[in-house]
C-alpha atoms as a PDB file:
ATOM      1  CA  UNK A   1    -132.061  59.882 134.277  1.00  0.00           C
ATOM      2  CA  UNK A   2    -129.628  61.607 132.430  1.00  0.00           C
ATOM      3  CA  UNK A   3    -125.780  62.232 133.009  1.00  0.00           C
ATOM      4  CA  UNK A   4    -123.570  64.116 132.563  1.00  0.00           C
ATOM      5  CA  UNK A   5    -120.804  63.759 129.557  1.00  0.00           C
ATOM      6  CA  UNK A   6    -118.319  64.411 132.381  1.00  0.00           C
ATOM      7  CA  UNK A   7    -119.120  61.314 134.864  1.00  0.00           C
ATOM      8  CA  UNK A   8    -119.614  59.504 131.699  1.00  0.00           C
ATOM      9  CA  UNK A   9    -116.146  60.003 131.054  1.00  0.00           C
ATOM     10  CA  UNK A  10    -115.225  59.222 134.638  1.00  0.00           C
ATOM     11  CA  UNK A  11    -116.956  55.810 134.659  1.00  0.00           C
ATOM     12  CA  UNK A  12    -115.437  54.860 131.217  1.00  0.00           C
ATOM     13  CA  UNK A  13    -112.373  55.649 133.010  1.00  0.00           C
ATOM     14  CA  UNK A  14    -112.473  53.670 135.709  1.00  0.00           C
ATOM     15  CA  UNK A  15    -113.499  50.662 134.024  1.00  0.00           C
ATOM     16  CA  UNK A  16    -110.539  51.083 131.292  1.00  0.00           C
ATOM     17  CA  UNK A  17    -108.406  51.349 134.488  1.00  0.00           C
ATOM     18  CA  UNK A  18    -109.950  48.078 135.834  1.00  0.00           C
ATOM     19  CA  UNK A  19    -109.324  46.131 132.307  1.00  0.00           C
ATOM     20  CA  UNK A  20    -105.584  47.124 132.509  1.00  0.00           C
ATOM     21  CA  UNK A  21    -105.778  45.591 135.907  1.00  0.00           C
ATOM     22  CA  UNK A  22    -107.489  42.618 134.605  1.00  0.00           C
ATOM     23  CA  UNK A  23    -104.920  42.067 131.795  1.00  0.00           C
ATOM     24  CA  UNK A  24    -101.692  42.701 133.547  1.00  0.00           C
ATOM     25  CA  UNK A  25    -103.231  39.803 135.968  1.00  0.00           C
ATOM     26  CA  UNK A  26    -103.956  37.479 133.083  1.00  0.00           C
ATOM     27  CA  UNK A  27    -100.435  38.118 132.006  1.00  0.00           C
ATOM     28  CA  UNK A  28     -98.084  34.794 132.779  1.00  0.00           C
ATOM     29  CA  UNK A  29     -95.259  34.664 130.660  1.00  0.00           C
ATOM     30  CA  UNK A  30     -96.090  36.866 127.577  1.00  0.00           C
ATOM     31  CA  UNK A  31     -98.813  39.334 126.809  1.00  0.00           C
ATOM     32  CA  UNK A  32     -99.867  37.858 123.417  1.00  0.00           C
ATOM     33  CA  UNK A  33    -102.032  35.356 124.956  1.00  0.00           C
ATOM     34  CA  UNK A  34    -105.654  35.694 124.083  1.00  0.00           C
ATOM     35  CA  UNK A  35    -107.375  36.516 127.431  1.00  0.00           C
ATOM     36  CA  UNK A  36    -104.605  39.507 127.739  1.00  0.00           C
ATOM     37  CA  UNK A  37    -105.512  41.283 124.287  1.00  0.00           C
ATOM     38  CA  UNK A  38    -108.614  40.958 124.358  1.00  0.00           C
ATOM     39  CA  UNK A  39    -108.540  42.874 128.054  1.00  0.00           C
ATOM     40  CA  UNK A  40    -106.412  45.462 126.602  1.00  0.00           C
ATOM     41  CA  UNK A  41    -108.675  45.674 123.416  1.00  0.00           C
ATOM     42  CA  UNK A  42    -111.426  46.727 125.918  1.00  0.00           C
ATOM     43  CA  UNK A  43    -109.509  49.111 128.370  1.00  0.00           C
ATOM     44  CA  UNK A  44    -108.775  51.008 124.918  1.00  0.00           C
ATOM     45  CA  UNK A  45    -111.755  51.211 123.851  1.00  0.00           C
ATOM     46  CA  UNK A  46    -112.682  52.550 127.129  1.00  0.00           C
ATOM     47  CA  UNK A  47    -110.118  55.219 127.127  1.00  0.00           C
ATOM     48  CA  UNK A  48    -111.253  56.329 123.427  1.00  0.00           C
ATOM     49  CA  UNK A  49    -115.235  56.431 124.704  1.00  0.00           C
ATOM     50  CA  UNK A  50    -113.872  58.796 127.893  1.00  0.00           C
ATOM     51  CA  UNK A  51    -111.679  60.883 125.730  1.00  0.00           C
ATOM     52  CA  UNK A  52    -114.261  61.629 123.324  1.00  0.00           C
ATOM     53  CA  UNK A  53    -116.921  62.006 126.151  1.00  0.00           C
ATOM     54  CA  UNK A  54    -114.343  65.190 127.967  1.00  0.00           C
ATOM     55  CA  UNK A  55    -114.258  66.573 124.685  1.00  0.00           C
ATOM     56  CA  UNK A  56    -118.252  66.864 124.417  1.00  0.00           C
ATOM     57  CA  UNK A  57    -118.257  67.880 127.817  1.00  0.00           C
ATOM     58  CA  UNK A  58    -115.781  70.865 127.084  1.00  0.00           C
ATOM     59  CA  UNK A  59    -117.113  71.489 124.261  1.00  0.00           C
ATOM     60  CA  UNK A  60    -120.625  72.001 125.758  1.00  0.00           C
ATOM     61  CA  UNK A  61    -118.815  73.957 128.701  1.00  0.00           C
ATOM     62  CA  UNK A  62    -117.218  76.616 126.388  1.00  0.00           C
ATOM     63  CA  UNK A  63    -120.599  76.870 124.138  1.00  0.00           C
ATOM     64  CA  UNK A  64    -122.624  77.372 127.344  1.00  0.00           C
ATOM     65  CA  UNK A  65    -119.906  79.914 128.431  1.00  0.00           C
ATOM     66  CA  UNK A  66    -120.578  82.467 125.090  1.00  0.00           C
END
């Protein structure tokens, strides 16, 4: 089963959303503690994957559109 780039993009979204959760829970006194990086490290990469996924999906949208 195939999706679409756009829930793609949703999903990746969701789950960066739920690593910034994560990490501002992890947080006690400072952010530079391991546990809270490496969260944030994830939700990023996250956000890049869902950024670059809308982009495909527009990009298909405006190819299919000519």
């Amino acid at each position: 089963m195939k999706f679409s780039p756009k829930i793609g993009a949703i999903i990746y979204i969701v789950m960066g959303i739920l690593f910034t959760y994560f990490a501002t829970l992890t947080a006690d006194e400072t952010i530079w503690n391991m546990p809270t990086v490496l969260l944030m490290i994830f939700a990023t990469f996250e956000f890049g994957v869902a950024i670059r996924l809308l982009m495909i999906h527009f990009r298909f949208k405006k190819k299919n559109k000519k």
